[in-house]
Protein backbone atom coordinates (compact mmCIF):
# COMPACT_ATOMS: atom_id res chain seq x y z
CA UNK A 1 92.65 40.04 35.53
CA UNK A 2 92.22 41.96 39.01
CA UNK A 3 95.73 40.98 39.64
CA UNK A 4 97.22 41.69 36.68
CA UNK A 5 95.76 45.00 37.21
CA UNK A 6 97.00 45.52 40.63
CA UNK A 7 100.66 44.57 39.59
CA UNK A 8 100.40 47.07 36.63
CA UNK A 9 99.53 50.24 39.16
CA UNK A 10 102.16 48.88 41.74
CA UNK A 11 104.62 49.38 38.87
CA UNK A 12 103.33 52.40 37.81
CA UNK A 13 103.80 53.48 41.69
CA UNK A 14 107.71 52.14 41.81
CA UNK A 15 108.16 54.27 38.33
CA UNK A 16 106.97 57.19 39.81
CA UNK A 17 109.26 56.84 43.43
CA UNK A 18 112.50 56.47 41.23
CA UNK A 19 111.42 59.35 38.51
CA UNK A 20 109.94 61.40 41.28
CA UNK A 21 106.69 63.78 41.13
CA UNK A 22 105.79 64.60 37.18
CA UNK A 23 107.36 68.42 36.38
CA UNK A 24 104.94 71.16 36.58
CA UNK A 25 103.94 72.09 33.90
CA UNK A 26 105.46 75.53 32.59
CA UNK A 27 102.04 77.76 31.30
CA UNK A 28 104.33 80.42 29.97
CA UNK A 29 105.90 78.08 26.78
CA UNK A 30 105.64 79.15 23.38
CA UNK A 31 104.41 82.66 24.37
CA UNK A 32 105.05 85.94 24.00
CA UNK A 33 107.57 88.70 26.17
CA UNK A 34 104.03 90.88 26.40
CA UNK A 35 101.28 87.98 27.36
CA UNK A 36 104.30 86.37 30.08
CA UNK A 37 104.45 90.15 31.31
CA UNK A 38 100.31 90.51 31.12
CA UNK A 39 100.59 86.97 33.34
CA UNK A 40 102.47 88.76 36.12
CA UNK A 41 100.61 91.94 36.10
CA UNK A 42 97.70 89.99 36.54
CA UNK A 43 99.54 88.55 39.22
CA UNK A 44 100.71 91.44 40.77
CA UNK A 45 97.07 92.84 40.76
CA UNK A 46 96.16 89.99 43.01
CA UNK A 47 99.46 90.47 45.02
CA UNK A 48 100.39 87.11 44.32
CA UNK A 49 103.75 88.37 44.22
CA UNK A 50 105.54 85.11 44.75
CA UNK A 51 104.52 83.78 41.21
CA UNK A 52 104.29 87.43 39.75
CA UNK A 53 108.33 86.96 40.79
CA UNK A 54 108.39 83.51 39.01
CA UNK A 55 106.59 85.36 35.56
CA UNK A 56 108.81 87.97 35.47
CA UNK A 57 111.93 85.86 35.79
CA UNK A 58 110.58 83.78 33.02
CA UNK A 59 110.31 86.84 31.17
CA UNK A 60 113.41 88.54 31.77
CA UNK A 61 115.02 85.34 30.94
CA UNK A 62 113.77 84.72 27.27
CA UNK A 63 113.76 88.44 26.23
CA UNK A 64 116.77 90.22 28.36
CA UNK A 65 116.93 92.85 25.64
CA UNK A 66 113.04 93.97 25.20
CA UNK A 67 111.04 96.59 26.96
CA UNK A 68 109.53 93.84 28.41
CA UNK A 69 112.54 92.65 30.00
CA UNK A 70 113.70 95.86 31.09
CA UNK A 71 110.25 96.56 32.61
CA UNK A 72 110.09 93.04 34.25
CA UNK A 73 113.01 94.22 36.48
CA UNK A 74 111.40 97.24 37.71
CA UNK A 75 108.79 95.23 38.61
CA UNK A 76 110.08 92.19 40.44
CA UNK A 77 111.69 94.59 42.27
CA UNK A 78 108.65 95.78 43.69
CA UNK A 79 107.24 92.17 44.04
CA UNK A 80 110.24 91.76 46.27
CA UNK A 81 109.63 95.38 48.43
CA UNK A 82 105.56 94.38 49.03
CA UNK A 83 107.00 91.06 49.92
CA UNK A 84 109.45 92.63 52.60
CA UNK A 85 112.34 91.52 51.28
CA UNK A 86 114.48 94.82 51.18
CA UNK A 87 118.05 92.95 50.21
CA UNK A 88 116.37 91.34 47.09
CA UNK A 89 114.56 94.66 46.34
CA UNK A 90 117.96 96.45 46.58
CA UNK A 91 119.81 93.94 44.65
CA UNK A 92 117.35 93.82 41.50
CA UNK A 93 116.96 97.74 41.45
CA UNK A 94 121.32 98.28 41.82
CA UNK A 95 121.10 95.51 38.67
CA UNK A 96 118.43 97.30 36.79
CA UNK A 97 120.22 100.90 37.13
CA UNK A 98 123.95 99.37 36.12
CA UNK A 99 122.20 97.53 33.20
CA UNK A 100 119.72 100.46 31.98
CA UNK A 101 121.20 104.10 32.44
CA UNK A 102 119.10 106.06 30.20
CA UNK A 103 116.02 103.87 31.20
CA UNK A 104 112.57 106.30 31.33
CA UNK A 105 111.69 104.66 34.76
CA UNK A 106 115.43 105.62 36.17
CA UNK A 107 113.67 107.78 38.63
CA UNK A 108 111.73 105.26 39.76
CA UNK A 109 114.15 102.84 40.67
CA UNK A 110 116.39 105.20 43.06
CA UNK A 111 112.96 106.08 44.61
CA UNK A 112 112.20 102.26 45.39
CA UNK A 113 115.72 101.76 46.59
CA UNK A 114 115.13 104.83 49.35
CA UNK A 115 111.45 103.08 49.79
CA UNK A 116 112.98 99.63 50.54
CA UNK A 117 115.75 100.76 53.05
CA UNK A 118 113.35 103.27 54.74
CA UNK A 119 110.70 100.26 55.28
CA UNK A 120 113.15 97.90 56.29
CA UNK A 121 114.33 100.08 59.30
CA UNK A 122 110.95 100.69 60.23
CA UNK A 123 110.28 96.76 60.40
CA UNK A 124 113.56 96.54 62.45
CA UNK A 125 112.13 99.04 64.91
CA UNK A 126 108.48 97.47 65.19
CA UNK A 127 110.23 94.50 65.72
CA UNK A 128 112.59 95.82 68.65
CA UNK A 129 110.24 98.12 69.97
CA UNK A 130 113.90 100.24 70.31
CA UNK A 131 113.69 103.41 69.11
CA UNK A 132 115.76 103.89 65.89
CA UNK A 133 118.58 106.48 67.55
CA UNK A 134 119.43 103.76 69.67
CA UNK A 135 120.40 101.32 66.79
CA UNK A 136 123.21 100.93 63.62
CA UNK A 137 122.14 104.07 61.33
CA UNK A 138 123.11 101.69 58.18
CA UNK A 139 119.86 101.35 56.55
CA UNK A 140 118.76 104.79 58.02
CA UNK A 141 122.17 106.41 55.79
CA UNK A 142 121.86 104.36 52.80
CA UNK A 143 118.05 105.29 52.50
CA UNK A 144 118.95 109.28 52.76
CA UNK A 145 121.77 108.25 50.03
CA UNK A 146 119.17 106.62 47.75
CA UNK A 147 116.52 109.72 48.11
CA UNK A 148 120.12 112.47 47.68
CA UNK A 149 120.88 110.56 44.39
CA UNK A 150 117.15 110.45 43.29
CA UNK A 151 116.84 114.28 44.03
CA UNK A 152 120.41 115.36 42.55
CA UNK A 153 119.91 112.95 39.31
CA UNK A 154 116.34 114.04 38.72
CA UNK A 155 115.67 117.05 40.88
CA UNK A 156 112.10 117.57 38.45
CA UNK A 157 110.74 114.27 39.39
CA UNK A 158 107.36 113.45 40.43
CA UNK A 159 108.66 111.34 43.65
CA UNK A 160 110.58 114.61 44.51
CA UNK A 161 107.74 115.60 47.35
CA UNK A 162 107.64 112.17 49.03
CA UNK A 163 111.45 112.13 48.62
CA UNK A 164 112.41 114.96 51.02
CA UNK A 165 110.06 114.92 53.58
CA UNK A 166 111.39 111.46 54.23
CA UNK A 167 114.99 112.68 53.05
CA UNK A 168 114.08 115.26 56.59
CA UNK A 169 112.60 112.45 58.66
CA UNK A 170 115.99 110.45 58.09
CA UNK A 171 117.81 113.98 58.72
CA UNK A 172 116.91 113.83 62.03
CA UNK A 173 116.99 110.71 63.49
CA UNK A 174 120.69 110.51 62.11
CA UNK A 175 121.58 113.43 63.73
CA UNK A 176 119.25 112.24 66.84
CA UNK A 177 121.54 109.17 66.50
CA UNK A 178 124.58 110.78 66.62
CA UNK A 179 123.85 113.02 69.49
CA UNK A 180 123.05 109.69 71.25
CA UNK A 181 126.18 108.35 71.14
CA UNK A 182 127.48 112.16 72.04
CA UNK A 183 125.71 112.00 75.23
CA UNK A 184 127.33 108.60 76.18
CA UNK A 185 130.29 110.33 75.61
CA UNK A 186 129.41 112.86 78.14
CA UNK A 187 128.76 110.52 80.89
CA UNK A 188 131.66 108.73 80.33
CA UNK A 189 134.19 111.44 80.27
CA UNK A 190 135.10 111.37 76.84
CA UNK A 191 134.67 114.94 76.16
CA UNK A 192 136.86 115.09 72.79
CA UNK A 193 135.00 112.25 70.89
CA UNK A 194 131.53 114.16 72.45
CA UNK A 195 132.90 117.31 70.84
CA UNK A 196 134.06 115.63 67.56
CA UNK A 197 129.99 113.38 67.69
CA UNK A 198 128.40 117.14 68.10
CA UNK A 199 130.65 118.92 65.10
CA UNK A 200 129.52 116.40 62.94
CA UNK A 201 126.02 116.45 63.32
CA UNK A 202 126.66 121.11 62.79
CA UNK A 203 128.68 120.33 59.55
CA UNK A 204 126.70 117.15 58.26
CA UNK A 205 122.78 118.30 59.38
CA UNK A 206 123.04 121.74 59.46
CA UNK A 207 119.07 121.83 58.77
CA UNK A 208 118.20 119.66 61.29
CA UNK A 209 116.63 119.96 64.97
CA UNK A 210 119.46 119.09 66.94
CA UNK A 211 121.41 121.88 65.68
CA UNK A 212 120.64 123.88 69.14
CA UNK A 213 121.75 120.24 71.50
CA UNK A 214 124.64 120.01 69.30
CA UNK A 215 125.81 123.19 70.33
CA UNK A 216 125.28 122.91 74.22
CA UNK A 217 127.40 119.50 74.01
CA UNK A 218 130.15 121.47 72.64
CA UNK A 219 129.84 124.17 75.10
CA UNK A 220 130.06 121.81 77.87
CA UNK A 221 132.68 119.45 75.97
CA UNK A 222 135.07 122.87 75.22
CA UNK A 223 134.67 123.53 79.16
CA UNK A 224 135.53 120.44 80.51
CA UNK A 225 138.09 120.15 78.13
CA UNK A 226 139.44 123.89 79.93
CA UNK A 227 139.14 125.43 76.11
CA UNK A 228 137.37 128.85 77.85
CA UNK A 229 138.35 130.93 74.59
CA UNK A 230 136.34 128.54 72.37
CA UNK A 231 133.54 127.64 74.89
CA UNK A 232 132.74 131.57 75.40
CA UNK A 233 132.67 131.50 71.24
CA UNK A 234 130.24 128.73 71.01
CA UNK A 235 128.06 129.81 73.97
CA UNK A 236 127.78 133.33 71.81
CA UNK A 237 126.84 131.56 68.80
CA UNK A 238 124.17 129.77 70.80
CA UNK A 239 122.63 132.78 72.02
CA UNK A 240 123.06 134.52 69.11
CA UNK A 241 121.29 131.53 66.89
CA UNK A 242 119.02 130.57 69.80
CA UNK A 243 118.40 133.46 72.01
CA UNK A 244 115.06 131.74 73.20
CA UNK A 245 116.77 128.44 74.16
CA UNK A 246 115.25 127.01 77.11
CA UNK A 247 119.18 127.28 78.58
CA UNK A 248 118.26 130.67 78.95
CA UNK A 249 114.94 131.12 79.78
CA UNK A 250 114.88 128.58 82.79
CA UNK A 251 116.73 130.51 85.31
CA UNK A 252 119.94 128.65 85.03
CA UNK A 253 123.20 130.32 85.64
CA UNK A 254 125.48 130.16 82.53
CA UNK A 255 128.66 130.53 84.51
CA UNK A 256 127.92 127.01 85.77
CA UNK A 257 128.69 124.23 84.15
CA UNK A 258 125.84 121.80 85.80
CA UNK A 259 123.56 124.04 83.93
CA UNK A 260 123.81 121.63 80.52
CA UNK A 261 124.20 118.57 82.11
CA UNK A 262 120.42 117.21 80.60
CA UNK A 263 121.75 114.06 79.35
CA UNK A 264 122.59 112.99 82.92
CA UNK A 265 119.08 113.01 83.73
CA UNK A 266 117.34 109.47 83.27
């Protein structure tokens, strides 16, 4: 009898290898698009947001066309964003806006979008320990993008605070970014594309802090270039718009052209 026994669980064994390990079981059958959706709140609340993901897929699956499969969008998306993952987070919420339009949460979703490219860069720079004027403005552009179409679609919007004063934080360091690559251009002697990094940053961040910088590369670009008639313009509009510019106020000679050389200093 013991060995008939034996022999039956060394067949059950060999039935098991070929079949391979029994299927979970799926705890969402037979129910509801509003308990599957209470599931992966419940989830979310825990921020087990791997299987809040796996609920809402579920979800979204078996009732596309309910509010609770709109919703379910919205909210992997965020799953995806607390989980770090900034491409999936950006893929679900440019699904969710192409599929719902006129969606009440529409708001939302372009704010998320700016949320999940604005933390990405910041992982990329605690990761580098470079700071982010240094690096590919990418992510840095299509985050201020995100936040423009957020405040230009829905200009009344709640997230319409948060929005700008990181739309101005990303105003900077893109113009901080360009003016990087203008001062390379400096060193190098490549005084036109200086002049053309330096225009761009006047027309395209008019608002920001570099405005003043911007200005002095030109200056500098438009002399070594031999352009006197435009240099003596620009140098006018830079006392005229900073009359308190430390260019001024340090001594320096203006009729030098050493006097603006900062970005050869290490």
């Amino acid at each position: 009898m013991r060995i008939l026994t034996v022999v039956i669980m060394m067949l059950f064994l060999e039935s098991c290898a070929i079949f391979g390990p029994p299927t979970e079981l799926d705890d969402t059958k037979g129910l509801s698009a509003e308990r599957i959706y209470e599931k992966a709140s419940e989830r979310m609340t825990s921020s087990d947001y791997k299987k809040a993901v796996e609920y809402l897929k579920k979800l979204e699956s078996r009732y596309p066309n309910s509010k609770f499969g709109a919703q379910a969008q919205l909210d992997m998306a965020y799953a995806f964003y607390k989980q770090e993952d900034a491409a999936q987070c950006v893929s679900t919420v440019e699904r969710f806006i192409k599929i719902h339009p006129n969606h009440p949460n529409l708001d939302y979703a372009y704010y998320l979008k700016g949320v999940a490219y604005f933390k990405q860069r910041g992982l990329i720079d605690k990761v580098t320990l470079q700071d982010i004027s240094d690096r590919d403005p990418k992510i840095l552009r299509q985050s201020f993008l995100a936040f423009k179409d957020l405040l230009t679609l829905f200009p009344e919007t709640r997230y319409s605070k948060d929005a700008t004063e990181r739309m101005i934080y990303l105003k900077n360091k893109l113009a901080d970014h360009e003016l990087h690559v203008a001062r390379h251009y400096m060193k190098v002697n490549a005084y036109i594309a200086a002049l053309n990094r330096a225009k761009f940053v006047i027309e395209t961040y008019p608002d920001s802090n570099f405005i003043e910088e911007a200005l002095v590369i030109i200056i500098s670009a438009y002399d070594n270039l031999g352009m006197n008639d435009l240099k003596e313009d620009s140098l006018r509009i830079l006392k005229q718009n900073y009359p308190n510019s430390s260019m001024f106020t340090q001594g320096k000679d203006t009729k030098k052209k050493d006097w603006w050389k900062f970005w050869d200093k290490d």
